[in-house]
Protein backbone atom coordinates (compact mmCIF):
# COMPACT_ATOMS: atom_id res chain seq x y z
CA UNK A 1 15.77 -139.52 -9.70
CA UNK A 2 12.64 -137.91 -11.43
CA UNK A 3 9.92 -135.97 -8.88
CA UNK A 4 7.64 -138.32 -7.18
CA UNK A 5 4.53 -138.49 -5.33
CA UNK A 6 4.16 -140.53 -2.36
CA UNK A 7 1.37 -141.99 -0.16
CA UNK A 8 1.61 -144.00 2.72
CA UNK A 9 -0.97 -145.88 5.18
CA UNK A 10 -1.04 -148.68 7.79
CA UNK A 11 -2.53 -152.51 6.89
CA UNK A 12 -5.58 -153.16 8.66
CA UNK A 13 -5.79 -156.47 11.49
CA UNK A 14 -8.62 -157.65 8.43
CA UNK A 15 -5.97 -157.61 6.43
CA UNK A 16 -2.85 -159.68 7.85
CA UNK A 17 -1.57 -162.33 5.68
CA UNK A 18 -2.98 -161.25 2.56
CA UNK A 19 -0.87 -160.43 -0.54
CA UNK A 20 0.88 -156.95 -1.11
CA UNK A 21 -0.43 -156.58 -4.26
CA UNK A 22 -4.16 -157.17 -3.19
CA UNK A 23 -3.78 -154.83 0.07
CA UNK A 24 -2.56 -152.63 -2.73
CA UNK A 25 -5.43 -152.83 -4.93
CA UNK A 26 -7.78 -152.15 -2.31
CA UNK A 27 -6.24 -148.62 -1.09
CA UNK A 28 -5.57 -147.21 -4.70
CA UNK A 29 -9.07 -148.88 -6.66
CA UNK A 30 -8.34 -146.07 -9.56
CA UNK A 31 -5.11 -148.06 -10.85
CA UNK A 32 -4.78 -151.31 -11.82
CA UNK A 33 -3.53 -154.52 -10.45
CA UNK A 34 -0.66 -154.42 -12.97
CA UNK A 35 0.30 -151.04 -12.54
CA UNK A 36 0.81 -151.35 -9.08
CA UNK A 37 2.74 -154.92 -9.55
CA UNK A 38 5.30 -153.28 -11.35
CA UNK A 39 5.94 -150.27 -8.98
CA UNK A 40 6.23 -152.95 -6.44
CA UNK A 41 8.73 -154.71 -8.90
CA UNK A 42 10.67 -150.84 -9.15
CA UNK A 43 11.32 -150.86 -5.87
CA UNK A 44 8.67 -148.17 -5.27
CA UNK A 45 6.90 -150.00 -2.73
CA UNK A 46 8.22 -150.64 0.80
CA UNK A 47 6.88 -152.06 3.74
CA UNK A 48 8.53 -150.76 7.20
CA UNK A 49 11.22 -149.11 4.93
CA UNK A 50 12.30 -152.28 3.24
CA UNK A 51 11.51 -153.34 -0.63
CA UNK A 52 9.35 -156.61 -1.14
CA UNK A 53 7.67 -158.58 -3.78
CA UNK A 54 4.20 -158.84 -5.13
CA UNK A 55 3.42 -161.56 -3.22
CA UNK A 56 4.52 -160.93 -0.12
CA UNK A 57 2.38 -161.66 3.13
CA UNK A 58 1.48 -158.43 5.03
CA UNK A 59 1.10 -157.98 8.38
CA UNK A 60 -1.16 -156.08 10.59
CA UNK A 61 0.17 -152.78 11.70
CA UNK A 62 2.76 -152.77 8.98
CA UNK A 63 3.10 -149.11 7.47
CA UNK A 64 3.15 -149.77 3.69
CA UNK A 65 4.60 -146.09 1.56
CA UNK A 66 4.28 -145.88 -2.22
CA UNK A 67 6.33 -143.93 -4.44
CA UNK A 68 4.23 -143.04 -7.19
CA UNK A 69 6.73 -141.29 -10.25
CA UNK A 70 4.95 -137.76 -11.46
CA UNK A 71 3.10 -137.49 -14.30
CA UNK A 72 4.04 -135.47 -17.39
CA UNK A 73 3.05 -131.80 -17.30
CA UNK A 74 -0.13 -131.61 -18.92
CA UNK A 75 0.30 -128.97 -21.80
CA UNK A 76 -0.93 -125.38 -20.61
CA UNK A 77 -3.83 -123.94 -23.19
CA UNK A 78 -3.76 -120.21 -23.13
CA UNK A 79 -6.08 -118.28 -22.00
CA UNK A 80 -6.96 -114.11 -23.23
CA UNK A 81 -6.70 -112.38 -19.47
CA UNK A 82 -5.50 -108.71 -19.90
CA UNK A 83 -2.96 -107.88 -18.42
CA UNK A 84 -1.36 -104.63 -16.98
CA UNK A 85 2.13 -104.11 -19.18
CA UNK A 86 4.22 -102.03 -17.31
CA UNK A 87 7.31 -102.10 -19.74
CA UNK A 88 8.05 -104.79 -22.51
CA UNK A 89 11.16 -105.04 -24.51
CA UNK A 90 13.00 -108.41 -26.53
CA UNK A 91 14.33 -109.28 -23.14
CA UNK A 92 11.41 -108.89 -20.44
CA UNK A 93 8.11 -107.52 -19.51
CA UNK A 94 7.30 -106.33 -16.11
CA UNK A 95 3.85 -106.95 -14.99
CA UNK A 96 1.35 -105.31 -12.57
CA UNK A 97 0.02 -108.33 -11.42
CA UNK A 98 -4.02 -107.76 -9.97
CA UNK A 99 -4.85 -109.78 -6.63
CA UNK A 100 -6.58 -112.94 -6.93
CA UNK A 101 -4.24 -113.94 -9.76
CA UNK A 102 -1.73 -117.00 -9.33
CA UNK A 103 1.85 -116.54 -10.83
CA UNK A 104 2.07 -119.84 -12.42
CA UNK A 105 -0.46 -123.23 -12.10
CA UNK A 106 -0.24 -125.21 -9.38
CA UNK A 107 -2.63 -126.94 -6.60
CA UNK A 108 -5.92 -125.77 -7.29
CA UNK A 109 -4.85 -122.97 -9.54
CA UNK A 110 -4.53 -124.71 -12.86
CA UNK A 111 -6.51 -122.29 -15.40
CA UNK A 112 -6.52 -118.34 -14.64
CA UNK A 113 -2.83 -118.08 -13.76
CA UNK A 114 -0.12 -114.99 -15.15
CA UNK A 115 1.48 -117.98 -17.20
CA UNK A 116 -1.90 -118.27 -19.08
CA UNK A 117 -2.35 -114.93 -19.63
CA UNK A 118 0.79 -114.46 -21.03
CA UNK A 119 1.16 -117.82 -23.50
CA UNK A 120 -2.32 -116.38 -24.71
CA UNK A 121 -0.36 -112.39 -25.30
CA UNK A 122 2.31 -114.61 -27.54
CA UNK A 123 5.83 -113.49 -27.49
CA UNK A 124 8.77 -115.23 -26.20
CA UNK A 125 9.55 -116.71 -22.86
CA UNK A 126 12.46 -117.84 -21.22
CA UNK A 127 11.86 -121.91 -20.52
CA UNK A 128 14.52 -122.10 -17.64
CA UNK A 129 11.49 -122.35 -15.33
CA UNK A 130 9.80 -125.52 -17.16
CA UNK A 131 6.68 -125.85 -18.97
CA UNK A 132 4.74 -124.86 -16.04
CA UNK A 133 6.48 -121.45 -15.16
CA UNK A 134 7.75 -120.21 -19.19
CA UNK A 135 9.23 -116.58 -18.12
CA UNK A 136 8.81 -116.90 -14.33
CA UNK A 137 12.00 -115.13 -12.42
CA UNK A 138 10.11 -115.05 -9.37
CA UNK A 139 6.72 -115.00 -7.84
CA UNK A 140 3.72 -113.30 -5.97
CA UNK A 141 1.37 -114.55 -3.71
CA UNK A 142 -2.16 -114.77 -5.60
CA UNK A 143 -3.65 -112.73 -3.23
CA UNK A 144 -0.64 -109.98 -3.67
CA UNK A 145 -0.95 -107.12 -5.64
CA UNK A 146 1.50 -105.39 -7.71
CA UNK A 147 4.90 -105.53 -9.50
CA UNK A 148 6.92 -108.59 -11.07
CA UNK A 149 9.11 -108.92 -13.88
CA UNK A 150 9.27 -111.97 -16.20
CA UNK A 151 12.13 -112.88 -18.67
CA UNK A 152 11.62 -113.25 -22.41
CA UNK A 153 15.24 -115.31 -23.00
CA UNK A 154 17.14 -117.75 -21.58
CA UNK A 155 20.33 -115.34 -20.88
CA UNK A 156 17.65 -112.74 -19.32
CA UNK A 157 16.57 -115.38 -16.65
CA UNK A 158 19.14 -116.33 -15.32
CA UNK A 159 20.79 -112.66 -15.19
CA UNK A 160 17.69 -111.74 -13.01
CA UNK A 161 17.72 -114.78 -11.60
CA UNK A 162 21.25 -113.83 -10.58
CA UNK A 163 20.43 -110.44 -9.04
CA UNK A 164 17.54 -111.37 -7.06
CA UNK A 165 19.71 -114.45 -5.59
CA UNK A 166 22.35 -111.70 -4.66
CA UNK A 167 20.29 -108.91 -3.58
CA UNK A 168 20.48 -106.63 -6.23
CA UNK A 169 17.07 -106.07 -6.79
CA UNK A 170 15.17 -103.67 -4.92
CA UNK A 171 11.65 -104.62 -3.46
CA UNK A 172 9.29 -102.40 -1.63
CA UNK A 173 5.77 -103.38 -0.62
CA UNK A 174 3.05 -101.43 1.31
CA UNK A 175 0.57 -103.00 3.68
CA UNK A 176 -2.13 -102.25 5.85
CA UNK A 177 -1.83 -104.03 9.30
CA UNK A 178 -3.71 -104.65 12.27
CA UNK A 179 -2.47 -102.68 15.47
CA UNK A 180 0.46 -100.01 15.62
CA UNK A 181 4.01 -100.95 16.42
CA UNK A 182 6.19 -99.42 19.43
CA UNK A 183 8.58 -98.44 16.92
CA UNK A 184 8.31 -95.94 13.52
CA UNK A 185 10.77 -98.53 11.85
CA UNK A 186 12.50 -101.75 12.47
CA UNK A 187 14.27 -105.02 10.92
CA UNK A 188 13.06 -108.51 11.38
CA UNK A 189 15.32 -111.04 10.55
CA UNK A 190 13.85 -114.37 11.44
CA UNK A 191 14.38 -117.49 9.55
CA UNK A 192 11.56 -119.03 7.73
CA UNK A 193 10.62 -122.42 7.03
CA UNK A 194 7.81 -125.05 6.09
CA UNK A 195 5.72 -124.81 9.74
CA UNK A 196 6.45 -128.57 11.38
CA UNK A 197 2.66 -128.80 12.56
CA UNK A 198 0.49 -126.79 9.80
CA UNK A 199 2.23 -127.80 6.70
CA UNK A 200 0.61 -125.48 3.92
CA UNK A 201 2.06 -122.25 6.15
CA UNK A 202 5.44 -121.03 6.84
CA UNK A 203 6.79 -119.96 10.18
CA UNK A 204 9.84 -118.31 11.80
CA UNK A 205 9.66 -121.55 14.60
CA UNK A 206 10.52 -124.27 11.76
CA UNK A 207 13.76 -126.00 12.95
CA UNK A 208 16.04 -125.63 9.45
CA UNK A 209 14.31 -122.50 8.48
CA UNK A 210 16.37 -120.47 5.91
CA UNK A 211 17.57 -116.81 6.53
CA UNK A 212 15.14 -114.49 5.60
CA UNK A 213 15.36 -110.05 6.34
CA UNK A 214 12.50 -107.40 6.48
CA UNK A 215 12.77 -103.80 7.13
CA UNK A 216 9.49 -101.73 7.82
CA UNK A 217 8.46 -98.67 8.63
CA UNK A 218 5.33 -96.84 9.94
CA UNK A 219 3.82 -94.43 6.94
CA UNK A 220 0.66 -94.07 8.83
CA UNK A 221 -0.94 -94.78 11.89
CA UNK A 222 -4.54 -94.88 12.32
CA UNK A 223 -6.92 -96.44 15.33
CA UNK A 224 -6.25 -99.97 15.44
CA UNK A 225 -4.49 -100.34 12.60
CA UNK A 226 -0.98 -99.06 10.35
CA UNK A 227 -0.04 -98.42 6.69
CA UNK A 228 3.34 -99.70 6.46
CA UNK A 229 6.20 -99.92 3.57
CA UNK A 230 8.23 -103.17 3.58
CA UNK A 231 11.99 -103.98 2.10
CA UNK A 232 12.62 -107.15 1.79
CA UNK A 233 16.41 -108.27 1.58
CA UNK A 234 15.26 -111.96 0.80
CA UNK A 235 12.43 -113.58 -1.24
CA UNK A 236 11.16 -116.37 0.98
CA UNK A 237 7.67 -118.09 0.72
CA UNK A 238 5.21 -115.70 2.73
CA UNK A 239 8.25 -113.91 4.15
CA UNK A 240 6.35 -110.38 4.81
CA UNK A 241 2.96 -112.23 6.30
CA UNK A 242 5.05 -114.70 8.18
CA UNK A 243 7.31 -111.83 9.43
CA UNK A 244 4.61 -109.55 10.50
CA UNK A 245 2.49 -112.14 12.21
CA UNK A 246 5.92 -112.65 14.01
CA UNK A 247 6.16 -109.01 15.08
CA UNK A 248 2.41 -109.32 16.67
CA UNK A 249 1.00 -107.25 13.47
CA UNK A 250 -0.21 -109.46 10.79
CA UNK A 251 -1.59 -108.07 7.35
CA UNK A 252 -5.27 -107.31 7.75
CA UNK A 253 -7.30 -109.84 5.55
CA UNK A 254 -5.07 -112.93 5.60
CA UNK A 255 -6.16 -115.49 7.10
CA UNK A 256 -3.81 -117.30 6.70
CA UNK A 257 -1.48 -115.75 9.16
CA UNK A 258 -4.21 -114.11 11.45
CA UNK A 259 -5.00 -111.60 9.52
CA UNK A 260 -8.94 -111.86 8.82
CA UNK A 261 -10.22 -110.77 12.59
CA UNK A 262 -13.38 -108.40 11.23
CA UNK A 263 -15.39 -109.76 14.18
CA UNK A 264 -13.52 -107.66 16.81
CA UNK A 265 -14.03 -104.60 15.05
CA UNK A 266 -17.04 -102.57 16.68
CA UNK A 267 -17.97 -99.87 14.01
CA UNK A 268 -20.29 -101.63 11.63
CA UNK A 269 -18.82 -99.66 8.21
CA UNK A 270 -15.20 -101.15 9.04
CA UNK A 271 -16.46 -104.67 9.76
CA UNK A 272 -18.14 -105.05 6.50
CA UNK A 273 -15.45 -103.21 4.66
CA UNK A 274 -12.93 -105.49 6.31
CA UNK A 275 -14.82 -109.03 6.11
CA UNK A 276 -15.14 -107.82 2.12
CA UNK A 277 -11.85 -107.35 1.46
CA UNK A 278 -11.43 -111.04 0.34
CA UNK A 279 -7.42 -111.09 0.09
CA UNK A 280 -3.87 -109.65 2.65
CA UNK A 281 -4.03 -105.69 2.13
CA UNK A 282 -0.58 -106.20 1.08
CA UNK A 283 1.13 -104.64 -2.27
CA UNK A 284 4.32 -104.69 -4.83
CA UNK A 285 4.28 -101.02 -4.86
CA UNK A 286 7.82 -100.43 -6.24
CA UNK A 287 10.52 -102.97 -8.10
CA UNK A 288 14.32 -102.07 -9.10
CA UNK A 289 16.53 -104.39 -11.18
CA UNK A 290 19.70 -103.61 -13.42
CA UNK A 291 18.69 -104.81 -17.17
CA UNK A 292 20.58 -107.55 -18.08
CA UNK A 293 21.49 -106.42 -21.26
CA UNK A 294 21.97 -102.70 -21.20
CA UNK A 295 23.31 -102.58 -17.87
CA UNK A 296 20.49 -100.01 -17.02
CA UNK A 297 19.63 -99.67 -13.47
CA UNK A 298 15.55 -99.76 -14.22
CA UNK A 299 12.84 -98.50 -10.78
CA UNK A 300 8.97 -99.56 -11.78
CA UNK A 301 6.22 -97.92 -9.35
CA UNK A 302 2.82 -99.44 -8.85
CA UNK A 303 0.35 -97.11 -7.15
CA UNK A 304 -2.10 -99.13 -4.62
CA UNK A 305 -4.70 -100.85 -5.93
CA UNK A 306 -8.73 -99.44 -5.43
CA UNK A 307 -9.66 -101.86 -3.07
CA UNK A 308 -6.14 -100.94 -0.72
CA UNK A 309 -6.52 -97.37 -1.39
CA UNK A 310 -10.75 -97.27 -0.24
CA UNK A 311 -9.65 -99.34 2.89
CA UNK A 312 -6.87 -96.92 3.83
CA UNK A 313 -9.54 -93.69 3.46
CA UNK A 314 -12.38 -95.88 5.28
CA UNK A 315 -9.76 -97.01 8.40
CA UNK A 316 -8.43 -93.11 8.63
CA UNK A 317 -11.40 -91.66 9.08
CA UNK A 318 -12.34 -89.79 12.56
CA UNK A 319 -15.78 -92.47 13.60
């Protein structure tokens, strides 16, 4: 069964006894009567879990859920962003990807996006990932800086595809964090999964949560705050922010995860450097993969970014 989209809500007591198809029309007035007749007819429409007909009688209280199918992919236009080429061959490019910039469109990142930037640069791309993600092994948050490779061919994909799924790619990061752990090192392995309560974050408390590892260590502490390096043995959604909000040090400027807490900070410089960071302090700063067709084992570094490397002077300096 194709993707879907669906939308659910309760009939109103004003309501009770009228037709299915009119209680319809009045909570979707952008389609038409029709239209919504003949997802009823598809079975797309249920009320309290069971199918029923146009004309049905509805009754107060009733939760009514439509299935709406997806529409097409709208055809991505192209769009001349430059773009930081770390290495390019027939079979892949690897990318220094600058924060602020999506991987691939999505909600409310449908222009501006690596995928845009790259149909504009012409060349091949692998279309394992649909029209939406042409070349895209595997992602970056938009606020993340750094490193990520993306596969010209078919055969290329999925041989990445292939290492990353079994480990064999190496992935270090380097963030800036609030506080400074016990420890000069450590693992976290906590589980990650869609949080039950806040649904756009992830969390290590989701009941189903898949596996997820992170090792860290301290590179240097300053007051209040740490410059860490990150492995990461698994690729989860958020995995380092999630995992470092879990350890009681979350990545300064993400608020998202409890990052973004300028206001506590009493020396005026730091607070405004802080409040105008505008993105997590967190960075791709080295990537290692085995090239799928020469068998070369190929290590890209990244150095940080400006606005990382100005915080890190700012925060270590005696106040």
């Amino acid at each position: 069964m194709p993707p879907t989209l669906t939308s659910s809500f309760v009939v109103a007591p004003a309501q009770a006894g009228e037709r299915l198809d009119r209680v319809l029309a009045a909570a979707f007035p952008g389609r038409s009567r029709s239209s919504l007749q003949t997802l009823v007819r598809e079975g797309r429409v249920t009320i309290e879990g069971e199918s029923a007909r146009p004309s049905a009688a509805v009754h107060a209280g009733a939760r009514i859920e439509v299935r709406f199918p997806e529409p097409p992919p709208a055809e991505l236009v192209p769009e001349a962003i430059p773009l930081r080429v770390v290495h390019e061959d027939e079979d892949l490019l690897v990318i220094d990807k600058p924060a602020g910039m999506a991987v691939h469109p999505g909600a409310g990142n449908e222009t501006g996006t690596l995928v845009h930037a790259l149909l504009a640069r012409g060349g091949a791309l692998s279309e394992v990932g649909g029209p939406k993600r042409p070349g895209i092994v595997h992602r970056l948050d938009a606020g993340t800086s750094g490193l990520l490779v993306v596969a010209r061919t078919t055969a290329a994909h999925h041989a990445l595809a292939a290492q990353f799924r079994d480990r064999g790619v190496e992935k270090i990061y380097e963030a800036i964090v609030w506080g400074r752990p016990r420890e000069a090192s450590g693992t976290i392995e906590a589980a990650i999964g869609r949080d039950p309560v806040h649904r756009r974050k992830m969390s290590t408390r989701a009941p189903g949560g898949r596996a997820a590892v992170t090792h860290w260590r301290v590179l240097r502490s300053m007051p209040g705050f740490s410059h860490i390096a990150l492995r990461i043995e698994t690729g989860r959604t958020h995995q380092i922010r999630v995992h470092l909000q879990a350890l009681g040090h979350p990545v300064v400027g993400d608020a998202r995860y409890g990052g973004s807490g300028w206001r506590g900070v009493p020396d005026p410089i730091r607070r405004r450097a802080l409040k105008g960071l505008g993105r997590p302090a967190l960075h791709a700063r080295r990537l290692s993969f085995v090239h799928p067709r020469t068998g070369e084992r190929m290590t890209f570094e990244s150095p940080l970014p400006p606005d990382l490397k100005e915080l890190l002077e700012l925060l270590g300096r005696e106040r």
